[in-house]
Protein backbone atom coordinates (compact mmCIF):
# COMPACT_ATOMS: atom_id res chain seq x y z
CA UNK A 1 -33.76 -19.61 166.92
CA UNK A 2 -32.52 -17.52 170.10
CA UNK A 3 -30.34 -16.00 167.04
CA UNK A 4 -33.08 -14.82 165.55
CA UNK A 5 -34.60 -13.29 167.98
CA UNK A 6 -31.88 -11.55 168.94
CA UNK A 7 -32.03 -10.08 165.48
CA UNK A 8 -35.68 -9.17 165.71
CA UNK A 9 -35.29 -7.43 169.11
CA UNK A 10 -32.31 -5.68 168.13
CA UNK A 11 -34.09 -4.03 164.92
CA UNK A 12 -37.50 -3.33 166.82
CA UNK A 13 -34.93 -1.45 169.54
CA UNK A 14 -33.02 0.31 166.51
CA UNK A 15 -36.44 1.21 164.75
CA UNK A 16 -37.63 2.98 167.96
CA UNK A 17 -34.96 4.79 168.47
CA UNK A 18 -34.95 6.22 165.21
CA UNK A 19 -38.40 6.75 165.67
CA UNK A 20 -37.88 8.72 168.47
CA UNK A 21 -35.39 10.72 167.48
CA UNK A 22 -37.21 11.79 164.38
CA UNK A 23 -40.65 12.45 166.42
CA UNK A 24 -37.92 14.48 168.94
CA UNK A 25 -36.74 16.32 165.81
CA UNK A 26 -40.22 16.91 164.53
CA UNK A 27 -41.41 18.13 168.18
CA UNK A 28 -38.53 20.35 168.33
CA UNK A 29 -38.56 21.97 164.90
CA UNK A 30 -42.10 23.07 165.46
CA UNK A 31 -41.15 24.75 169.10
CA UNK A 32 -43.27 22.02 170.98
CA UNK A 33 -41.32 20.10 173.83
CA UNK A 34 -41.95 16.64 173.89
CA UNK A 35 -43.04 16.71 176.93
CA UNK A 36 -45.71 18.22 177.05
CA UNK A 37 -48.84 15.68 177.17
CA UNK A 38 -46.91 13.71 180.49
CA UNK A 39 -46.80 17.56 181.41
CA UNK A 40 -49.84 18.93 180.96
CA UNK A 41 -52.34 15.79 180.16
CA UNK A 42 -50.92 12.75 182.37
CA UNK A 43 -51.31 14.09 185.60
CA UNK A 44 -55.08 15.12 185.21
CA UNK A 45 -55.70 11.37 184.10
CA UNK A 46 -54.13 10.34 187.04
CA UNK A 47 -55.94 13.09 189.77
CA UNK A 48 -58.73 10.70 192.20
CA UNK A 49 -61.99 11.26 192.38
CA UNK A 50 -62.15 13.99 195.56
CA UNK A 51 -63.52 11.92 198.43
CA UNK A 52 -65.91 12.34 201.22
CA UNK A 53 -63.73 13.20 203.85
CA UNK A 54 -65.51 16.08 206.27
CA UNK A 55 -62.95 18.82 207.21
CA UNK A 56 -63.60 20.76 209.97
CA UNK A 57 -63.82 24.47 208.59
CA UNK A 58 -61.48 27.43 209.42
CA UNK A 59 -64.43 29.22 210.78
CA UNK A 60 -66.06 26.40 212.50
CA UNK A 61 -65.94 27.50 216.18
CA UNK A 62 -68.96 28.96 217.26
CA UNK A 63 -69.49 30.07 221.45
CA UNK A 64 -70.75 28.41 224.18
CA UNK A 65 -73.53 29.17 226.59
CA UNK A 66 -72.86 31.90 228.26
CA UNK A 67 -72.11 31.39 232.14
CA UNK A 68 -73.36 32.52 235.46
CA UNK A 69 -72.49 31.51 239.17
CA UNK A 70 -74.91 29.26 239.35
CA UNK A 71 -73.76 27.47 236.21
CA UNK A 72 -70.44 27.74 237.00
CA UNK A 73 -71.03 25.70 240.18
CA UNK A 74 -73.17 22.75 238.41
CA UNK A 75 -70.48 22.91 235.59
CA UNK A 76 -67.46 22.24 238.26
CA UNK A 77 -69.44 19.35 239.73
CA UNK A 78 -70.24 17.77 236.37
CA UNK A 79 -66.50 18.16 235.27
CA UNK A 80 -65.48 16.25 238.19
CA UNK A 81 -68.01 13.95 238.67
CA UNK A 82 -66.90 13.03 234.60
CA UNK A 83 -62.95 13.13 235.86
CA UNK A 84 -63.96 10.69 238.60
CA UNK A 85 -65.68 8.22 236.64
CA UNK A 86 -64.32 8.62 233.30
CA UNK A 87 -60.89 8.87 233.90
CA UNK A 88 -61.07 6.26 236.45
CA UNK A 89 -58.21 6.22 239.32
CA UNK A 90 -55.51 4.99 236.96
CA UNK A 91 -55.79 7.81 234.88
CA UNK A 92 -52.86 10.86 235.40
CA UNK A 93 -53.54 14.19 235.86
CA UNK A 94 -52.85 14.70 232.43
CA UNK A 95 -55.28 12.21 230.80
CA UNK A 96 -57.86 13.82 233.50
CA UNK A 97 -56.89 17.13 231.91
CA UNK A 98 -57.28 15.68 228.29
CA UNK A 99 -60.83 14.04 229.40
CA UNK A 100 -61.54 17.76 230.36
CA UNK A 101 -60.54 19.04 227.10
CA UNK A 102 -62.93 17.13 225.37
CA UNK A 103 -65.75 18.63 227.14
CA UNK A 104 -64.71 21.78 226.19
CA UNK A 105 -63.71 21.22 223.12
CA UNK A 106 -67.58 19.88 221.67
CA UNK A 107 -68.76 22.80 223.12
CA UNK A 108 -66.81 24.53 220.29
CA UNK A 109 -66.93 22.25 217.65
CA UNK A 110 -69.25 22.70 215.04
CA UNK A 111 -69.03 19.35 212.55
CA UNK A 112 -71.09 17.01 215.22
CA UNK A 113 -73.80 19.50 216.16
CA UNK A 114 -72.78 19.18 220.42
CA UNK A 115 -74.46 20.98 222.83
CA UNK A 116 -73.01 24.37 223.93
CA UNK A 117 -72.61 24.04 227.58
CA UNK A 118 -71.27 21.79 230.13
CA UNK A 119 -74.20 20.34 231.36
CA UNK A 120 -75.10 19.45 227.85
CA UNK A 121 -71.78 17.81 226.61
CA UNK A 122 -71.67 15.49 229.90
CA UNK A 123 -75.99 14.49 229.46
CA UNK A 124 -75.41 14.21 225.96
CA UNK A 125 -77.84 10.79 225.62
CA UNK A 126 -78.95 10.80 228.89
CA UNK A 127 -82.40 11.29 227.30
CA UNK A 128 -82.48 8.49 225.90
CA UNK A 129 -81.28 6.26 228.47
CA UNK A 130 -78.57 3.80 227.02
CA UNK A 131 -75.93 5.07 224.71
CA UNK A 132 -74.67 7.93 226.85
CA UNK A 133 -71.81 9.31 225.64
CA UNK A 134 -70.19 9.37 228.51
CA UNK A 135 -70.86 6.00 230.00
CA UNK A 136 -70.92 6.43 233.86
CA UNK A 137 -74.50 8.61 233.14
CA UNK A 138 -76.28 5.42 231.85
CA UNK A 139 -74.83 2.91 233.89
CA UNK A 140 -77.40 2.72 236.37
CA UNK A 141 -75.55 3.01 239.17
CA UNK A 142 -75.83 6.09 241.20
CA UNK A 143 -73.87 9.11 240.60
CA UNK A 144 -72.31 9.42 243.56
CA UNK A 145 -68.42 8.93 244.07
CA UNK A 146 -67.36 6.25 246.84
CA UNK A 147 -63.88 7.49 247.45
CA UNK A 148 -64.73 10.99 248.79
CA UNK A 149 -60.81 11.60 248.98
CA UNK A 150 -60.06 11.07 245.52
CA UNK A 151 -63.37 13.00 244.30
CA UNK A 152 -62.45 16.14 246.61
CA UNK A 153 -58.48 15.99 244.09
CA UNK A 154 -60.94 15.66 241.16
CA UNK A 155 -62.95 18.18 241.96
CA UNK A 156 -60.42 20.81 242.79
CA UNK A 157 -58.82 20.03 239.47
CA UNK A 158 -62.12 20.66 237.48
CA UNK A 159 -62.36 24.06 239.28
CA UNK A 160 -59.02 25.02 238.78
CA UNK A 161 -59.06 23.81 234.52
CA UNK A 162 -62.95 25.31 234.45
CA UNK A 163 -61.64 28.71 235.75
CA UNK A 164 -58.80 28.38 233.54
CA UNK A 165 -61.17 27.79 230.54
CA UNK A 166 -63.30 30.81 231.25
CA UNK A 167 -59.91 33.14 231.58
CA UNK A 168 -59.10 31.95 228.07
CA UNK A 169 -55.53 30.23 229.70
CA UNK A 170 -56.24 26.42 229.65
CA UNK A 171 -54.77 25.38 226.70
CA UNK A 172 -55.82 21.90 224.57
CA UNK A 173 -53.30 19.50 224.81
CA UNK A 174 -55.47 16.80 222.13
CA UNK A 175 -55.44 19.34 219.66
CA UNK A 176 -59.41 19.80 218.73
CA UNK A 177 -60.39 16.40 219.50
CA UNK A 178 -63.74 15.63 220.58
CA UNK A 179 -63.95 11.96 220.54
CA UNK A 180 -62.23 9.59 223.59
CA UNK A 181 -61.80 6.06 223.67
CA UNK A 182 -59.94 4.08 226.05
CA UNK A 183 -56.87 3.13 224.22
CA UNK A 184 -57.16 -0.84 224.46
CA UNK A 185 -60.51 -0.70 223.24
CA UNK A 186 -61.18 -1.61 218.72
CA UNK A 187 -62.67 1.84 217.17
CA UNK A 188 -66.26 1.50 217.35
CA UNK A 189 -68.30 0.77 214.20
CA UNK A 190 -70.74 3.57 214.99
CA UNK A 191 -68.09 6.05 215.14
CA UNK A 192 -67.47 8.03 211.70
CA UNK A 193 -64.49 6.89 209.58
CA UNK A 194 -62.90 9.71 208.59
CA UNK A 195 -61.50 10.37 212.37
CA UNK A 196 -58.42 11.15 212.78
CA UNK A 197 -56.01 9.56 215.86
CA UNK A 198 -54.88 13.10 217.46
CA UNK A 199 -52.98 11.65 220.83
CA UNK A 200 -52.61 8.80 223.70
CA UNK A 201 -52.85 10.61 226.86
CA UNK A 202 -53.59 8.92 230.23
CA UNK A 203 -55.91 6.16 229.58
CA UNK A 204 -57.37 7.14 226.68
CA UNK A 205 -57.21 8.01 222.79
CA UNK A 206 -58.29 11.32 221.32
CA UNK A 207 -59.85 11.28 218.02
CA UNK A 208 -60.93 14.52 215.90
CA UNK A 209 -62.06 15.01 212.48
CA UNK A 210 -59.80 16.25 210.02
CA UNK A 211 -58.82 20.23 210.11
């Protein structure tokens, strides 16, 4: 029986191959390549359906509130106030920096419709009273820091990176992104997912949509 079989498999393979080589002859005569429909017609069966994945456009930045002394000064404060309770006093310098960035960086970004300023990036929620999002402006707890030490180094560093900002010489060292999460914590459900994991800086990830 496995004899037979044999036999049968062996003439299907012969069969085909003759096959083939015919069709190739045919194809070829005629000035077609044989090759053409896993050319031309396979790869368009096997293109997916284009996603919903939101890019953030080339042109996307738009500019932020224009600034005066007086905003200037309230902006500083905010910045460290948000360095001081954000970041937290494990943070480095350069996670305070990358907290920082954030801020500035949703005052340019264009896909989440942020507010333009300082002031407004940092109260973002505040309105509503829970969801803040920055946490330490919900909390209830007043807004005031209790290690006047390490708020005076905070605060120096927001006026230093805020100047630095407005002379067009601070850099971005999370690359666009505009969402934080402390890097121990699960992404949040209510965040979108399409967000992409820019960096780990400090205590913190960065997360931006895709550019």
């Amino acid at each position: 029986m496995k004899k037979v079989l044999l036999a049968l498999c062996a003439v299907a393979l012969g069969c085909g191959v003759m096959i083939g080589v015919m069709w190739d002859e045919q194809i070829t005569n005629t000035g077609v390549k044989v090759s053409f429909w896993i050319r031309d017609t396979l790869p368009k069966l096997m293109i997916p359906t284009p996603g919903t994945v939101r890019t953030q456009p080339a042109a996307c930045e738009r500019p932020a509130v224009p600034i005066n002394r007086e905003r200037a000064q309230e902006a500083i404060r905010l910045l460290a106030l948000n360095i001081y309770f954000h970041s937290g006093h494990l943070n480095t310098q350069d996670g305070k920096k990358a907290i920082t960035a954030a801020v500035f960086n949703r005052m340019h970004d264009c896909t989440h419709n942020w507010p333009r300023s300082v002031r407004g990036v940092i109260n973002a929620g505040k309105e509503r009273g829970t969801r803040c999002d920055w946490s330490w402006r919900c909390d209830g707890r007043p807004d005031v820091p209790e290690d006047p030490n390490r708020y005076a180094k905070d605060y120096e560093l927001a006026r230093r990176w805020f100047n630095d900002y407005l002379n067009g010489q601070f850099g971005d060292p999370i690359k666009g992104a505009t969402w934080v999460l402390r890097k121990d914590s699960p992404f949040p459900r209510s965040w979108p997912d399409d967000l992409v994991d820019r960096d780990v800086i400090g205590q913190y990830r960065f997360f931006g949509y895709p550019r």
